[in-house]
Structures are given as C-alpha cells and as structure tokens.
C-alpha atoms as a PDB file:
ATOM      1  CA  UNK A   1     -67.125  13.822  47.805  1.00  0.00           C
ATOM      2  CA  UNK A   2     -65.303  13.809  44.835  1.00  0.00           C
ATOM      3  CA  UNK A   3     -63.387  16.670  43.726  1.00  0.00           C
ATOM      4  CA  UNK A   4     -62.073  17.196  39.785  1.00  0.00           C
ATOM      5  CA  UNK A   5     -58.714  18.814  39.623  1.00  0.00           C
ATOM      6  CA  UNK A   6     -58.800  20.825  37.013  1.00  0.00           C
ATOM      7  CA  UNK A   7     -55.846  19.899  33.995  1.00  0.00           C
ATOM      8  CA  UNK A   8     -54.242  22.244  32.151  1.00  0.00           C
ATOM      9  CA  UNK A   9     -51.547  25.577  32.928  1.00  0.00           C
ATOM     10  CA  UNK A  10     -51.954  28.372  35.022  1.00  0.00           C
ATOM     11  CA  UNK A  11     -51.598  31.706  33.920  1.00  0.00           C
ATOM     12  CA  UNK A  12     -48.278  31.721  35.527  1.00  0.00           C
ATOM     13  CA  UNK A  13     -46.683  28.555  34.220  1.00  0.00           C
ATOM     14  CA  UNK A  14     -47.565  29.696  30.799  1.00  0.00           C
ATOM     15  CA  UNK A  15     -45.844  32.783  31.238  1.00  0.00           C
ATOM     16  CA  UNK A  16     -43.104  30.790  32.242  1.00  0.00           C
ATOM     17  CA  UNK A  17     -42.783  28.555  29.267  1.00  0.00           C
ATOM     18  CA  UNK A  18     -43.057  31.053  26.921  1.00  0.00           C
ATOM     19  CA  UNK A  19     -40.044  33.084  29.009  1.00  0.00           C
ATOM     20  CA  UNK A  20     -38.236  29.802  28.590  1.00  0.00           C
ATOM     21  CA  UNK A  21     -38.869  29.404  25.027  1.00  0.00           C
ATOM     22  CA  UNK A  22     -38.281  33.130  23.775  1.00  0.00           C
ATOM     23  CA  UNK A  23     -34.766  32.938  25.858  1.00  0.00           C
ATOM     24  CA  UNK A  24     -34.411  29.646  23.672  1.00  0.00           C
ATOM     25  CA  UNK A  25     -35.225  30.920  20.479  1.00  0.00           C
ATOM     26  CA  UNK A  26     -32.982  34.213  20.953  1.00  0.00           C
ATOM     27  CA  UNK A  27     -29.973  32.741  21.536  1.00  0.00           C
ATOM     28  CA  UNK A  28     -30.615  29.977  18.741  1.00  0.00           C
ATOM     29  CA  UNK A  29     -30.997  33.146  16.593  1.00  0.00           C
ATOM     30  CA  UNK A  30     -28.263  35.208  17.374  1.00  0.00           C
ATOM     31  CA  UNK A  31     -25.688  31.829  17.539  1.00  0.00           C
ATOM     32  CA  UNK A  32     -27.145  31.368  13.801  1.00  0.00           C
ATOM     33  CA  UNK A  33     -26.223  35.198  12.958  1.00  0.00           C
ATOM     34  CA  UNK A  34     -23.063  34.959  14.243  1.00  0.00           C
ATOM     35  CA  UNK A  35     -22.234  31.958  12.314  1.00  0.00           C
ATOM     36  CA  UNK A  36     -23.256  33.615   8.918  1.00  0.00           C
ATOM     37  CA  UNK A  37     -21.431  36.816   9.753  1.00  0.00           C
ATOM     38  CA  UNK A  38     -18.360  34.767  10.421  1.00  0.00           C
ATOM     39  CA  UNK A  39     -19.039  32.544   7.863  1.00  0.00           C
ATOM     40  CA  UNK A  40     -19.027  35.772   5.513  1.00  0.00           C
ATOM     41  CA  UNK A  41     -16.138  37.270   6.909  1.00  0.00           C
ATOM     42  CA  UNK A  42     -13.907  34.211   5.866  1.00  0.00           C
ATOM     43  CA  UNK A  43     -15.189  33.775   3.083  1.00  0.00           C
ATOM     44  CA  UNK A  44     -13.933  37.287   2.180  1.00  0.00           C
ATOM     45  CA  UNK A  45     -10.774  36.923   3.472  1.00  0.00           C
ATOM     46  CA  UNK A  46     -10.083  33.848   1.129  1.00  0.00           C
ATOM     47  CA  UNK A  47     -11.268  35.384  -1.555  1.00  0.00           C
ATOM     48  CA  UNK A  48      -8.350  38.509  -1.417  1.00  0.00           C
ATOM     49  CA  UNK A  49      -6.062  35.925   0.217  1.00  0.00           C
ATOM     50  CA  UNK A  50      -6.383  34.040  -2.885  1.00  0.00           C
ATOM     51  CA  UNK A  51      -6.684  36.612  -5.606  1.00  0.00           C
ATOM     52  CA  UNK A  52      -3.449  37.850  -4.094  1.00  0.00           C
ATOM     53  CA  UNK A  53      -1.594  34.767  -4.449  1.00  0.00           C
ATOM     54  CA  UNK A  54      -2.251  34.099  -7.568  1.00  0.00           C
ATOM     55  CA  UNK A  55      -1.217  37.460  -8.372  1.00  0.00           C
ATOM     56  CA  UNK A  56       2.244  37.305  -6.334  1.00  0.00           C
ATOM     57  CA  UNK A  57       2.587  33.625  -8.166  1.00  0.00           C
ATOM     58  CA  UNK A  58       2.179  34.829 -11.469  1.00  0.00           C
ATOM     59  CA  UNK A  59       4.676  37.949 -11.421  1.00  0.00           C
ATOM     60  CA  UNK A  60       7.263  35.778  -9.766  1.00  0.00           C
ATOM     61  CA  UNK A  61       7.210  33.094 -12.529  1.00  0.00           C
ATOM     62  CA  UNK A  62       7.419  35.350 -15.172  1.00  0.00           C
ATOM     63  CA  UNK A  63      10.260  37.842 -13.933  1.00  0.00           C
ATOM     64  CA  UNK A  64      11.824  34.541 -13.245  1.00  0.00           C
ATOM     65  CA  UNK A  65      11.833  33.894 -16.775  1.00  0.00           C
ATOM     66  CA  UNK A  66      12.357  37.251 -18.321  1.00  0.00           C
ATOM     67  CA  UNK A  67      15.634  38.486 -19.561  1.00  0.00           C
ATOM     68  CA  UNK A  68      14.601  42.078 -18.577  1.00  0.00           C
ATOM     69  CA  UNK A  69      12.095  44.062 -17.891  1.00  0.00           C
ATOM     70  CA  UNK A  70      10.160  46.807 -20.438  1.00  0.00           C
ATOM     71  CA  UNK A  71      11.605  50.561 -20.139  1.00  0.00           C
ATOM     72  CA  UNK A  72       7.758  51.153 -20.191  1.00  0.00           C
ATOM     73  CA  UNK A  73       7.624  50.010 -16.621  1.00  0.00           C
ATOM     74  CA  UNK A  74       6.381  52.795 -14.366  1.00  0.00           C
ATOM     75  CA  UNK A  75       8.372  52.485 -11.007  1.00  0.00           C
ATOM     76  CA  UNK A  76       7.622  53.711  -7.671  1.00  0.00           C
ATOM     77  CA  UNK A  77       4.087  55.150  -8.329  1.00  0.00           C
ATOM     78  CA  UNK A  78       0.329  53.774  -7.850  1.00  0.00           C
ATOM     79  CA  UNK A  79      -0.827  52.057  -9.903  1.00  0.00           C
ATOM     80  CA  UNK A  80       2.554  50.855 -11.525  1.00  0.00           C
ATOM     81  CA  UNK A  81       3.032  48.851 -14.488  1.00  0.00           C
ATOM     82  CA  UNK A  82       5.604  46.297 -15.192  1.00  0.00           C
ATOM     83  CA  UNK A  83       6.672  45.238 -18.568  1.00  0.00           C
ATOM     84  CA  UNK A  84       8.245  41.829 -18.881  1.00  0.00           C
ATOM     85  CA  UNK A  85      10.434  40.768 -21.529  1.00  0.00           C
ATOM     86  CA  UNK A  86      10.535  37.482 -22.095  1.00  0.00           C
ATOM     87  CA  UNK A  87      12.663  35.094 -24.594  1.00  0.00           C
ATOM     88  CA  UNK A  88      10.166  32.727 -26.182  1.00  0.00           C
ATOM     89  CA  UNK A  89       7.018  34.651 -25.824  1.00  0.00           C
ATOM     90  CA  UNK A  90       5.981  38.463 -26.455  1.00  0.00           C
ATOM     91  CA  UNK A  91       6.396  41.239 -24.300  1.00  0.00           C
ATOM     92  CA  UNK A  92       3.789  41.050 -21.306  1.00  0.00           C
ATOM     93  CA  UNK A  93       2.701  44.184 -19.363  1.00  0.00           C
ATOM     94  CA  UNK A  94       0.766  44.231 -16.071  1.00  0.00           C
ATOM     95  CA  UNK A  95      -0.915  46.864 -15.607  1.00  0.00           C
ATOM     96  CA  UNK A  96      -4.532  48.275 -14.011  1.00  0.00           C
ATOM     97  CA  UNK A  97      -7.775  48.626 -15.001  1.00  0.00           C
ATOM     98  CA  UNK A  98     -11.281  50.098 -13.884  1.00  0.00           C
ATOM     99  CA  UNK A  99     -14.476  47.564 -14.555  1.00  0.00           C
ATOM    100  CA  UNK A 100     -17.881  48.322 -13.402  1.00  0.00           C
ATOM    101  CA  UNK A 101     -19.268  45.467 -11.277  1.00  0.00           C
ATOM    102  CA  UNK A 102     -22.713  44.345  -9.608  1.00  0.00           C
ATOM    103  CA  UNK A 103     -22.572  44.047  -6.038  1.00  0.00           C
ATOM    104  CA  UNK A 104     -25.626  42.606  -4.428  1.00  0.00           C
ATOM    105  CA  UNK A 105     -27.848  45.078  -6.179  1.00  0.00           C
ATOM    106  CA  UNK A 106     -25.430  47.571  -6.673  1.00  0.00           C
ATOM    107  CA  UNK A 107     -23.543  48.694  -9.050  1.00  0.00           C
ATOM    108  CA  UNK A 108     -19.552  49.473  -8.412  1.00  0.00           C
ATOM    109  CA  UNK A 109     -16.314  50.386  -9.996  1.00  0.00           C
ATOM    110  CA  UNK A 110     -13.714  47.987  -9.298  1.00  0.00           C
ATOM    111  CA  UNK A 111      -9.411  48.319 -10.390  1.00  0.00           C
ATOM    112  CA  UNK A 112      -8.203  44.754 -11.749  1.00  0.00           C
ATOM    113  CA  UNK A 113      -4.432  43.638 -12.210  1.00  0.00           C
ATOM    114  CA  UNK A 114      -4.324  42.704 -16.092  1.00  0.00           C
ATOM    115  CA  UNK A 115      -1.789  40.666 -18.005  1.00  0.00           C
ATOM    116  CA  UNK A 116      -1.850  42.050 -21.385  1.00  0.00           C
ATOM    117  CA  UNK A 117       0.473  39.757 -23.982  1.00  0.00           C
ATOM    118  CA  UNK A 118       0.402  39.458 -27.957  1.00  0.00           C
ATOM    119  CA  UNK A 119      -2.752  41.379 -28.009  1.00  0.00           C
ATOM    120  CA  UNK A 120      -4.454  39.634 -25.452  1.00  0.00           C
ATOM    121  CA  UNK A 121      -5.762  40.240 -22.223  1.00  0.00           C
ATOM    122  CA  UNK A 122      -6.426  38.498 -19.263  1.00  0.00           C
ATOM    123  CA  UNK A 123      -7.279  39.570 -15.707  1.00  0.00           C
ATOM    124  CA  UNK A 124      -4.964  38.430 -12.816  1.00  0.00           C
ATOM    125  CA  UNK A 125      -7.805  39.422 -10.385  1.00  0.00           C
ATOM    126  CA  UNK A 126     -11.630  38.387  -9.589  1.00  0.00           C
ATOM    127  CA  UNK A 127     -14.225  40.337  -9.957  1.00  0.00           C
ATOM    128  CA  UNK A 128     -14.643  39.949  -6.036  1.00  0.00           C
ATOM    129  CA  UNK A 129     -11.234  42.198  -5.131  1.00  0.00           C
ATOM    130  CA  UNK A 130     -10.221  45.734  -6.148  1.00  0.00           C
ATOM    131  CA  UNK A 131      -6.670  46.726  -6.290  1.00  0.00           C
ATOM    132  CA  UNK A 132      -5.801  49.871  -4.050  1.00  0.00           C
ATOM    133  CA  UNK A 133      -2.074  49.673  -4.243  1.00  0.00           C
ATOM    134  CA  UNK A 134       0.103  48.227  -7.212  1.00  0.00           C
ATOM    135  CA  UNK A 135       3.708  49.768  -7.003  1.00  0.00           C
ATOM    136  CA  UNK A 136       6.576  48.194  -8.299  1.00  0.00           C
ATOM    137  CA  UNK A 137       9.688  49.149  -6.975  1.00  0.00           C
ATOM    138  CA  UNK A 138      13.174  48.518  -8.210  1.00  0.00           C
ATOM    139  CA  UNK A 139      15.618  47.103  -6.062  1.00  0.00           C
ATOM    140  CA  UNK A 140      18.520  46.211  -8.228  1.00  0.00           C
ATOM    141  CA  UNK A 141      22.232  46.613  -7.666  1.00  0.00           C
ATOM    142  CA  UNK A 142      25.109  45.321 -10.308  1.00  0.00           C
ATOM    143  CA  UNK A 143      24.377  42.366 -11.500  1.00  0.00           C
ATOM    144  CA  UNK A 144      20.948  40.735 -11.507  1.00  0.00           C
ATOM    145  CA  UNK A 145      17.831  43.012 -11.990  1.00  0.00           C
ATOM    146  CA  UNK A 146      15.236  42.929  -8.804  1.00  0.00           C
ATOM    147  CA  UNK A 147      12.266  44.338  -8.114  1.00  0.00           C
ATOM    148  CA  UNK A 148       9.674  44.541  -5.188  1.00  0.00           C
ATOM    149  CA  UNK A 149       6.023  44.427  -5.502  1.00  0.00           C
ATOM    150  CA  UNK A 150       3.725  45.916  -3.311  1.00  0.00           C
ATOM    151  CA  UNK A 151      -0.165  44.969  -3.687  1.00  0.00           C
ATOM    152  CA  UNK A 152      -2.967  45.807  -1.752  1.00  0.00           C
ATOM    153  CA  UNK A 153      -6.108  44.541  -2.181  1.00  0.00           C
ATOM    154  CA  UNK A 154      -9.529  44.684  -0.941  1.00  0.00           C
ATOM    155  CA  UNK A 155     -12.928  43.673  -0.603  1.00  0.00           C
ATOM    156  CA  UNK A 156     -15.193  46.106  -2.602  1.00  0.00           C
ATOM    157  CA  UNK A 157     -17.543  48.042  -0.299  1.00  0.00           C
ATOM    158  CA  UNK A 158     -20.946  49.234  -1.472  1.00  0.00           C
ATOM    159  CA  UNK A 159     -23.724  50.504   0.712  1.00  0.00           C
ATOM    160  CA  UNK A 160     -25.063  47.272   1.178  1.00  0.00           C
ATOM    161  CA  UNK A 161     -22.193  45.215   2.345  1.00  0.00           C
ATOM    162  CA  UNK A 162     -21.119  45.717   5.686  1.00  0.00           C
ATOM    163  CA  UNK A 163     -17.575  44.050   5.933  1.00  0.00           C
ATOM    164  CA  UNK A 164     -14.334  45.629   5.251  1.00  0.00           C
ATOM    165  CA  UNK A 165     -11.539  43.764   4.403  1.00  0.00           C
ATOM    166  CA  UNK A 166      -7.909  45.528   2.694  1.00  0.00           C
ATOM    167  CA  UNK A 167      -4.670  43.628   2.763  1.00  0.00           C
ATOM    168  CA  UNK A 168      -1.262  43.903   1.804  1.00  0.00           C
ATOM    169  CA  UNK A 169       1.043  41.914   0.277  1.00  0.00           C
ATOM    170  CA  UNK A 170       5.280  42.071  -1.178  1.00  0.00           C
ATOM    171  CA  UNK A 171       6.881  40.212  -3.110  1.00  0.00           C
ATOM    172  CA  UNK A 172      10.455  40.567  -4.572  1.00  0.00           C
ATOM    173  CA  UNK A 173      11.598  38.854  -7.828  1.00  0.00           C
ATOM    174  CA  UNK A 174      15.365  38.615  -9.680  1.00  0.00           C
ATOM    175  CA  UNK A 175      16.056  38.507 -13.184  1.00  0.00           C
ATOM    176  CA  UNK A 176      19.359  36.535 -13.646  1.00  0.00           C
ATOM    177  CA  UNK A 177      21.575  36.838 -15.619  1.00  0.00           C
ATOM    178  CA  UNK A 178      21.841  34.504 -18.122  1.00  0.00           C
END
C-alpha cells in the first residue's frame, strides 16, 4: 500500500509564519521610524546650533573691531539692537526682523537677526530658526567698553511639525581701547 503524504502547510504553521513575519516587519518599521525621527531631531539641532554660531561669530568680530558702539543701541530689552561703530567701514546695526516663511505647507512668521550696513542688509539667521531672545546687555566698567549678548533661538513650530527645539546662547565682547 502506498500512501501520498500530502505537501504543503497546515493551517497552523501558516498562522505561524505569518506571526513570525508581522513581528518581523513591525519592528523593521518602527527601528526605521525611530531612525527618521532621530535623524530629524539632529538635524534640527544643527541647524540652531549653527545659525547661532555664526551669529555669536559675527558680533564678536565686529565689536572686536569697533571703536564704540552706536548711542542707538537699545540695552537690556527684547529684541535689542546694537549699533557698531567701526573705523574703516560704516556704522552697522543688528537688529530684528519679522519674515513670513513656508513651513511644510504652512505658512509662518519667523524674527531674523539682520546686519544692516551702508544701506544694505543682510540676514545673520536662516530661514530655518526664529529669534525669541536678542538682548544686549552692557557690562562695562572704566576703561574698555563690554557687552553681553544673550540669544535664543529656535526651531519654528507650525501645526505640522512635531519637534521643539529653543536654545540659548551668551556671548561677551570688549571694545579696546585703542
């Protein structure tokens, strides 16, 4: 007598297998959504980490180089403004200003540092940052003029982004005298 064995999966060991597989698949899934949200994050976090040190770079090399600073500057309040005299060039303010921004799909108001000299401007930050804190303080005793900078920036939020990301930064800088 010769008996065929039937070939192929029970009912059972397919249910099995496809256990197996959707644990599989899930956790391939959710490693490969945590890596994009981290991926994300950083990417954020370099963005105002940059933004800001270009910022703190640029303030310190050119109160370095100034002589003294603008009786326009606006001390001690947000948003401040510092006016920079300088020898060889024209006066250079840096002050604040509002830009509306796409974000995704949406559309945002954003504050930007701006360097404003012989009836130029430039911005100091991206359109990827908004400044929530620019206060410049004075610290000065006899002698040499110094001042403190306080910047905060941050990631703009709209309703479609999910990550929050604000950070602070100081900064001093002396004008020697010469």
């Amino acid at each position: 007598m010769n008996i065929k064995q039937k070939s192929g999966f029970t009912l059972l060991e397919s249910i099995i297998y496809i256990g197996i597989t959707a644990v599989v698949v899930l956790s391939l899934i959710s490693l490969a959504w945590s890596f994009i949200n981290n991926h994300t994050k950083e990417k954020i976090t370099i963005s105002v980490n940059n933004n800001a040190s270009f910022v703190m770079d640029q303030i310190s090399s050119n109160v370095e180089r100034a002589v003294s600073l603008g009786g326009a500057t606006v001390y001690d309040s947000n948003p401040g403004t510092l006016v920079i005299n300088v020898p060889t060039d024209p006066v250079m303010t840096i002050d604040t200003t509002t830009k509306d921004v796409t974000f995704g799909d949406e559309d945002i108001t954003i504050t930007k540092l701006q360097l404003t000299q012989d009836g130029s401007t430039y911005d100091l930050t991206s359109d990827k940052v908004t400044v929530d804190n620019f206060v410049v303080t004075d610290l000065s005793s006899t002698g040499d003029t110094t001042i403190q900078i306080e910047l905060t920036l941050s990631y703009p939020v709209a309703t479609t982004k999910i990550y929050e990301y604000e950070k602070s930064f100081t900064t001093s800088a002396t004008i020697k005298k010469k």
